[in-house]
Protein backbone atom coordinates (compact mmCIF):
# COMPACT_ATOMS: atom_id res chain seq x y z
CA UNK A 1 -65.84 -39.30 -56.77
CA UNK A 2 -62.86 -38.61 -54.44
CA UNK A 3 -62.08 -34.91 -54.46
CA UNK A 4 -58.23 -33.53 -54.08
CA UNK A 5 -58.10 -31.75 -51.36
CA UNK A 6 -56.06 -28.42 -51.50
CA UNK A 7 -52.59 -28.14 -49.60
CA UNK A 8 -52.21 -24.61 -48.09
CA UNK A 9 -49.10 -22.48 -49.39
CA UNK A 10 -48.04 -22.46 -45.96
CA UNK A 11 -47.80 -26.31 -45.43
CA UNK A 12 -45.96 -26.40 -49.14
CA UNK A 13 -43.44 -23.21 -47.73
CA UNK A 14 -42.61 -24.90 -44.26
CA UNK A 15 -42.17 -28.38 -46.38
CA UNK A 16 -39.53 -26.82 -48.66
CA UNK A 17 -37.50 -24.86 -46.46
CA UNK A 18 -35.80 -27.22 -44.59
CA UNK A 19 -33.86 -28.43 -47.53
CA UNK A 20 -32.74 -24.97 -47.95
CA UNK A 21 -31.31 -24.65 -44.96
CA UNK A 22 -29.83 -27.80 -44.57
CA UNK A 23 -28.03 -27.15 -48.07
CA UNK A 24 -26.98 -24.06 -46.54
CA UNK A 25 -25.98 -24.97 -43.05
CA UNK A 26 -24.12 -27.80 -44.58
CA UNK A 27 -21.88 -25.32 -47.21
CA UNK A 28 -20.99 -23.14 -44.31
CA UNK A 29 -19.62 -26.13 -42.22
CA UNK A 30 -17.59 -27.47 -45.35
CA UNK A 31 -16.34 -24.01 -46.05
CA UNK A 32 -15.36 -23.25 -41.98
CA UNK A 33 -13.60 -27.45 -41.99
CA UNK A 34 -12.06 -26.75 -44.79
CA UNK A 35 -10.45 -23.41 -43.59
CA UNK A 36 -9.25 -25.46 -40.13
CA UNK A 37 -7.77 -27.99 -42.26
CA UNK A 38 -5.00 -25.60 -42.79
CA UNK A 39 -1.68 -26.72 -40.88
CA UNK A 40 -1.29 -23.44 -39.65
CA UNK A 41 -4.72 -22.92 -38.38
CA UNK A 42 -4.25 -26.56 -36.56
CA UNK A 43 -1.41 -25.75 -35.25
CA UNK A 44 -2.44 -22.28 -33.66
CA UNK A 45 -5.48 -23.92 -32.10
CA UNK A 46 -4.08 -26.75 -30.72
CA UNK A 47 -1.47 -24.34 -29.22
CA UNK A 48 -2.15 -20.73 -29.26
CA UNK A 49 0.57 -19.77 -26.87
CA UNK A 50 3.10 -20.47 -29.80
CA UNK A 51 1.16 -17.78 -31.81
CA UNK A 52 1.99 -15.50 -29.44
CA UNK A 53 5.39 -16.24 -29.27
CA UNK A 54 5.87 -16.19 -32.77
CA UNK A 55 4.37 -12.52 -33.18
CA UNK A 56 6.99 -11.41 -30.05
CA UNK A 57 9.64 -13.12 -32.00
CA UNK A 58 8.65 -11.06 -35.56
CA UNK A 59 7.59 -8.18 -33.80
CA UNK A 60 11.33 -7.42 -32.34
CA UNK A 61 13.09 -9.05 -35.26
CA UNK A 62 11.35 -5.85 -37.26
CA UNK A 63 11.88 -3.36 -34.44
CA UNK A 64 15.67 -4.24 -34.04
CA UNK A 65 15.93 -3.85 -38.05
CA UNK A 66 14.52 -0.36 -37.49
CA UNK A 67 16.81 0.42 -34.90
CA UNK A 68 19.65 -0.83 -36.99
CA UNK A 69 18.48 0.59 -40.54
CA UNK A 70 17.15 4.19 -38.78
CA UNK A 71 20.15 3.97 -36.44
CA UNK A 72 18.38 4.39 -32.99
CA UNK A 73 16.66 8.21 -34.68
CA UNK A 74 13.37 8.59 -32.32
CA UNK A 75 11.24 9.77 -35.30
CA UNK A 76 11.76 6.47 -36.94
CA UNK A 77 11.52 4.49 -33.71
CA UNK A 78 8.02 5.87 -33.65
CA UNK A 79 6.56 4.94 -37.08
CA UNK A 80 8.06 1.53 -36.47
CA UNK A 81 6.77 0.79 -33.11
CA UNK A 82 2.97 1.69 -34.51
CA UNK A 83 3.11 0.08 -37.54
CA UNK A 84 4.55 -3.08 -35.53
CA UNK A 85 1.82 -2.95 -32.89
CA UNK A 86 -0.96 -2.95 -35.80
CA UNK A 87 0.83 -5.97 -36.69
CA UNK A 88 0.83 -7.86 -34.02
CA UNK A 89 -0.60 -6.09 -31.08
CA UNK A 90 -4.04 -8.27 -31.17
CA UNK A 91 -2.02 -11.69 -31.39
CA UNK A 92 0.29 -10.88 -28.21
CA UNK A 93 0.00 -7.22 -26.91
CA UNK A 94 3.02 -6.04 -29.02
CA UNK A 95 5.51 -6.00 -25.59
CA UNK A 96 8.71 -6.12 -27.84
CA UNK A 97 11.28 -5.82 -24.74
CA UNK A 98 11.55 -7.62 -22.10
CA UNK A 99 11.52 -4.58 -19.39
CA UNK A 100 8.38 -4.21 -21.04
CA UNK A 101 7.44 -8.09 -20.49
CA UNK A 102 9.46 -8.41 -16.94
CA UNK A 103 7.01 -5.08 -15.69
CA UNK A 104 4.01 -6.64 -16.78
CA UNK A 105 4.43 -10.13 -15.10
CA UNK A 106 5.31 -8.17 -11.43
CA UNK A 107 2.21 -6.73 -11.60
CA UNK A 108 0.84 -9.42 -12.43
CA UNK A 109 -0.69 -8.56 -16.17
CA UNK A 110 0.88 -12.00 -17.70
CA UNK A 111 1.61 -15.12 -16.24
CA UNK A 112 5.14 -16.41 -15.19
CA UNK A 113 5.21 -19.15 -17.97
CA UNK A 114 4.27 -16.56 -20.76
CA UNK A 115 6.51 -14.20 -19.75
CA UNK A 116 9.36 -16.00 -20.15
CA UNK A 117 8.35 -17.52 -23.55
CA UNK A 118 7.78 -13.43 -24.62
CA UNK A 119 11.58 -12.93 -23.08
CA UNK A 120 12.94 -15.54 -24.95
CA UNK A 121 11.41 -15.19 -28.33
CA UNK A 122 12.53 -11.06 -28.03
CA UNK A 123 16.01 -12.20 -27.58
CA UNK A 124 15.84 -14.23 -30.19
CA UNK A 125 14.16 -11.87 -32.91
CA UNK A 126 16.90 -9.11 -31.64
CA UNK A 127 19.47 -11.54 -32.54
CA UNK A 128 17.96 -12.68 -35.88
CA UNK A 129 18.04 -9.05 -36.81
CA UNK A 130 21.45 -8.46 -35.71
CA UNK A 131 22.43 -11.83 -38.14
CA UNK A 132 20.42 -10.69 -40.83
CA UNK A 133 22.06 -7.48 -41.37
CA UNK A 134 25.51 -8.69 -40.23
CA UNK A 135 25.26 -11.00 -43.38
CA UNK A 136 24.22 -7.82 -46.08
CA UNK A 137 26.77 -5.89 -44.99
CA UNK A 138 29.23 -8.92 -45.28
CA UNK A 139 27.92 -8.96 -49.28
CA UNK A 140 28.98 -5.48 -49.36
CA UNK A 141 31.84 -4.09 -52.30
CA UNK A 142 34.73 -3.50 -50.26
CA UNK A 143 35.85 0.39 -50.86
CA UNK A 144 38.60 0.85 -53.14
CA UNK A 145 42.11 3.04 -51.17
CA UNK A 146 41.34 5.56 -53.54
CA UNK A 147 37.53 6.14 -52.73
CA UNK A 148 39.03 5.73 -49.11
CA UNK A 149 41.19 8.87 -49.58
CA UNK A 150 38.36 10.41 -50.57
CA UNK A 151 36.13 10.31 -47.25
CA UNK A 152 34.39 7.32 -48.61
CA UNK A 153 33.94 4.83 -45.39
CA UNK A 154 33.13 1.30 -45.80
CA UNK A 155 29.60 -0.08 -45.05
CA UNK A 156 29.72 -1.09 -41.49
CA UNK A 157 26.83 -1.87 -39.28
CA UNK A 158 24.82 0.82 -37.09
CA UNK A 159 25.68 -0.05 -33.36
CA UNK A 160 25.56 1.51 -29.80
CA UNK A 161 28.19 3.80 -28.93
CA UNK A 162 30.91 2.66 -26.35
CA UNK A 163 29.75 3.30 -22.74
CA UNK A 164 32.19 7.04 -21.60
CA UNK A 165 34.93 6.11 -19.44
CA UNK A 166 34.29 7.22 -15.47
CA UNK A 167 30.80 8.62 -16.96
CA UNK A 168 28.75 5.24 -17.10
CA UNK A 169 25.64 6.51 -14.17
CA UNK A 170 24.98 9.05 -16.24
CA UNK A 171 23.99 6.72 -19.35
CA UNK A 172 22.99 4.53 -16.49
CA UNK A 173 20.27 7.11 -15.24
CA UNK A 174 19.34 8.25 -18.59
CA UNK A 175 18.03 4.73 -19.42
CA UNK A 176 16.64 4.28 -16.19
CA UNK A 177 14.53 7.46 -16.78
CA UNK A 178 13.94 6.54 -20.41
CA UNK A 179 11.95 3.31 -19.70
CA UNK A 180 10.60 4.57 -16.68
CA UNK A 181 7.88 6.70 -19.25
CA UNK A 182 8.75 3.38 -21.82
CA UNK A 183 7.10 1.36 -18.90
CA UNK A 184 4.37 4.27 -18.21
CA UNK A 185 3.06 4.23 -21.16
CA UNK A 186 2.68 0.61 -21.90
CA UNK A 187 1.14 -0.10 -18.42
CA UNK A 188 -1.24 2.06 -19.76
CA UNK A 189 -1.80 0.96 -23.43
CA UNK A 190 -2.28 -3.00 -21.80
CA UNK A 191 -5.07 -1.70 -18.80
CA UNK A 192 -6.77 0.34 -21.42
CA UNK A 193 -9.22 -1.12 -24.21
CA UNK A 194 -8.74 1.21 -26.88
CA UNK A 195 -8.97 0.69 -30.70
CA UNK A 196 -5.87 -0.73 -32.44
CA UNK A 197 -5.06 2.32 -33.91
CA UNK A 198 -5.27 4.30 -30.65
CA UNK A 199 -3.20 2.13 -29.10
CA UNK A 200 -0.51 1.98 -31.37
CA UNK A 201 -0.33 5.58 -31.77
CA UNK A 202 -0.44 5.96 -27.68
CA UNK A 203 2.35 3.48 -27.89
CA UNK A 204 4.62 4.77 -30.72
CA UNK A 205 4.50 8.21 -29.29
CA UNK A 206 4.83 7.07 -25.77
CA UNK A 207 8.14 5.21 -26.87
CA UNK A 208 9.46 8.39 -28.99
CA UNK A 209 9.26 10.97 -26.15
CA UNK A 210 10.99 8.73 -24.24
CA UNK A 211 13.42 7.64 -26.44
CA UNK A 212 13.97 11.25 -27.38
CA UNK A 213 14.52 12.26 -23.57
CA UNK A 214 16.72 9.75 -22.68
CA UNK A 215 18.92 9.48 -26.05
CA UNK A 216 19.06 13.83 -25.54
CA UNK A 217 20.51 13.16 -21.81
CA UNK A 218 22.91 10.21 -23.07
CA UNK A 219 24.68 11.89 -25.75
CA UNK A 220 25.69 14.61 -23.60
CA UNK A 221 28.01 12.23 -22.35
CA UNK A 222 28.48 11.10 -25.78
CA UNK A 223 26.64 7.83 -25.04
CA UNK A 224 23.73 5.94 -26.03
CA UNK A 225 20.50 5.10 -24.79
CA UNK A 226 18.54 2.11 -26.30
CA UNK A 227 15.75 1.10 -23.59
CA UNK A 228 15.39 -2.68 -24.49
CA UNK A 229 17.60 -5.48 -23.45
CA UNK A 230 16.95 -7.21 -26.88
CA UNK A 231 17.60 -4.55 -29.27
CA UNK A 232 20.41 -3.69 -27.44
CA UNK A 233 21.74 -6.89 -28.57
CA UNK A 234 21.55 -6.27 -31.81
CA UNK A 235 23.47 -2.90 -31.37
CA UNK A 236 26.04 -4.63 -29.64
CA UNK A 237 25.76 -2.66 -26.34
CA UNK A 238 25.17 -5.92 -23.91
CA UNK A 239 29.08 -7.16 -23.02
CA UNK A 240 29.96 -9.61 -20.60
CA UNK A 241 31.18 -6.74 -17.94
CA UNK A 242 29.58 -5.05 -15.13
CA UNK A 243 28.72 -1.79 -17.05
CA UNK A 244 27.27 -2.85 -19.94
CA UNK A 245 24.95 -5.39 -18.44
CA UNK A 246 24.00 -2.70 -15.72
CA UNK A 247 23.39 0.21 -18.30
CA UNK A 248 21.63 -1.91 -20.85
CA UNK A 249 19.64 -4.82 -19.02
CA UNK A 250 19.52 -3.99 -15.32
CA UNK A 251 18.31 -0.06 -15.87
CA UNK A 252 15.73 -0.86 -18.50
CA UNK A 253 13.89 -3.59 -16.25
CA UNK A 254 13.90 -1.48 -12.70
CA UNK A 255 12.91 1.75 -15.01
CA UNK A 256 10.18 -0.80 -16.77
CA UNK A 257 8.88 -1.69 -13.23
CA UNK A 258 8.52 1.82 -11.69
CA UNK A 259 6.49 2.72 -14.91
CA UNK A 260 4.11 0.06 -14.34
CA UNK A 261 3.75 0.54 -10.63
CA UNK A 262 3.28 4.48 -11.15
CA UNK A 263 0.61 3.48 -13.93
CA UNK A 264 -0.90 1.15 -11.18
CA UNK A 265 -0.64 3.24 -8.40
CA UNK A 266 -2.00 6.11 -9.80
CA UNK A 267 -5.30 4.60 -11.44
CA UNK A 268 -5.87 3.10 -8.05
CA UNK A 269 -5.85 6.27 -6.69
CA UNK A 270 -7.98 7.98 -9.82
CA UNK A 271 -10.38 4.94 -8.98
CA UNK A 272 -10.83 5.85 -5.25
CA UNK A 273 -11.14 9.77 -6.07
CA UNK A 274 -14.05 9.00 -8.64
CA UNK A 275 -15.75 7.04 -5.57
């Protein structure tokens, strides 16, 4: 008589297993396809640039809102600009002005075709922000003659104040010096792999002190200082003149530069010390 011959545990384990992790390896994959199935998710693969964009475009949008709501206070500038780079600092380095953007592409941190895209979409979230608000103020109640005679003014939209009259370097400087430690400090936060938090907190305070110096030095003049072309927009500073576009897009960009060729220069020169 035949006998049955026994079948080790271990040939019966390394039999069964397989189907285990086939079942498994075959859940993951339909839970990861179906998650790329998403339009977005296609989308933002097949171009991830336009991610990028888009979170330049949101970022400002909510930074000019700040500006507008806080009306340009430093303090609030702060908060915003950290909570806005934990937003969207990972997705596109949180730049948020294009002196900011311009500075980075001279030296050569971003690439002429991205830089522009992070220009454009800055502009374009400054000026969302601008419409936006323009159109709740428009739904305001207009203020009665009688509330009027009381002190009460009608809602009316936070903007820059007009550039002083034969004083317009010294706004002109004060911007220029502003986004010279603007620039500084974001050469800095972009070399430097910190943790998000870090970096937004290096960033928001980076962007207060200077905000805080060079609003101090412009309202002695009674004057404003704004340090971004875009959100300048949205406080109605940029004019078709010479001044305004001199003061509030030409000072912010050569002030943005020098920061990030100070940053540069010095850590080249930190490098060569430590050798």
């Amino acid at each position: 008589m035949a006998t049955k011959k026994a079948v080790p545990k271990s040939v019966k384990t390394s039999a069964t297993k397989p189907a285990v992790v086939t079942t498994k390896t075959s859940t993951v994959k339909a839970v990861r396809a179906t998650r790329d199935n998403s339009l977005v998710s296609s989308v933002l693969k097949k171009a991830p640039f336009v991610g990028t964009l888009v979170a330049e475009f949101i970022g400002t949008f909510l930074l000019a809102v700040a500006f507008i709501a806080g009306q340009g206070q430093p303090i609030i500038v702060l908060f915003a600009i950290a909570g806005i780079v934990l937003l969207v600092g990972t997705l596109s380095g949180a730049h948020l002005n294009p002196a900011v953007t311009i500075g980075a592409w001279v030296t050569r941190r971003v690439s002429g075709l991205r830089a522009l895209g992070y220009v454009v979409a800055q502009v374009l979230g400054a000026l969302a922000a601008l419409g936006l608000m323009n159109a709740f103020i428009g739904g305001a109640e207009p203020v009665s003659s009688a509330a009027q005679a009381y002190g009460q003014a009608a809602p009316a939209l936070f903007k820059a104040a007009t550039l002083p009259v034969g004083k317009e370097w010294y706004v002109f400087f004060a911007e220029l010096v502003g986004t010279v430690v603007l620039g500084f400090t974001m050469a800095t936060a972009l070399r430097e792999k910190r943790d998000r938090v870090t970096a937004a907190l290096t960033v928001g305070f980076g962007v207060f002190i200077a905000l805080l110096l060079a609003a101090s030095a412009a309202s002695y003049v009674s004057g404003s200082a704004i340090l971004n072309p875009a959100v300048a927009l949205s406080l109605q500073a940029v004019k078709w003149s010479v001044w305004p576009l001199a003061v509030y897009v030409l000072a912010p960009v050569i002030g943005g530069l020098i920061g990030f060729f100070l940053q540069d220069l010095l850590r080249v020169e930190s490098d060569g010390a430590n050798d």
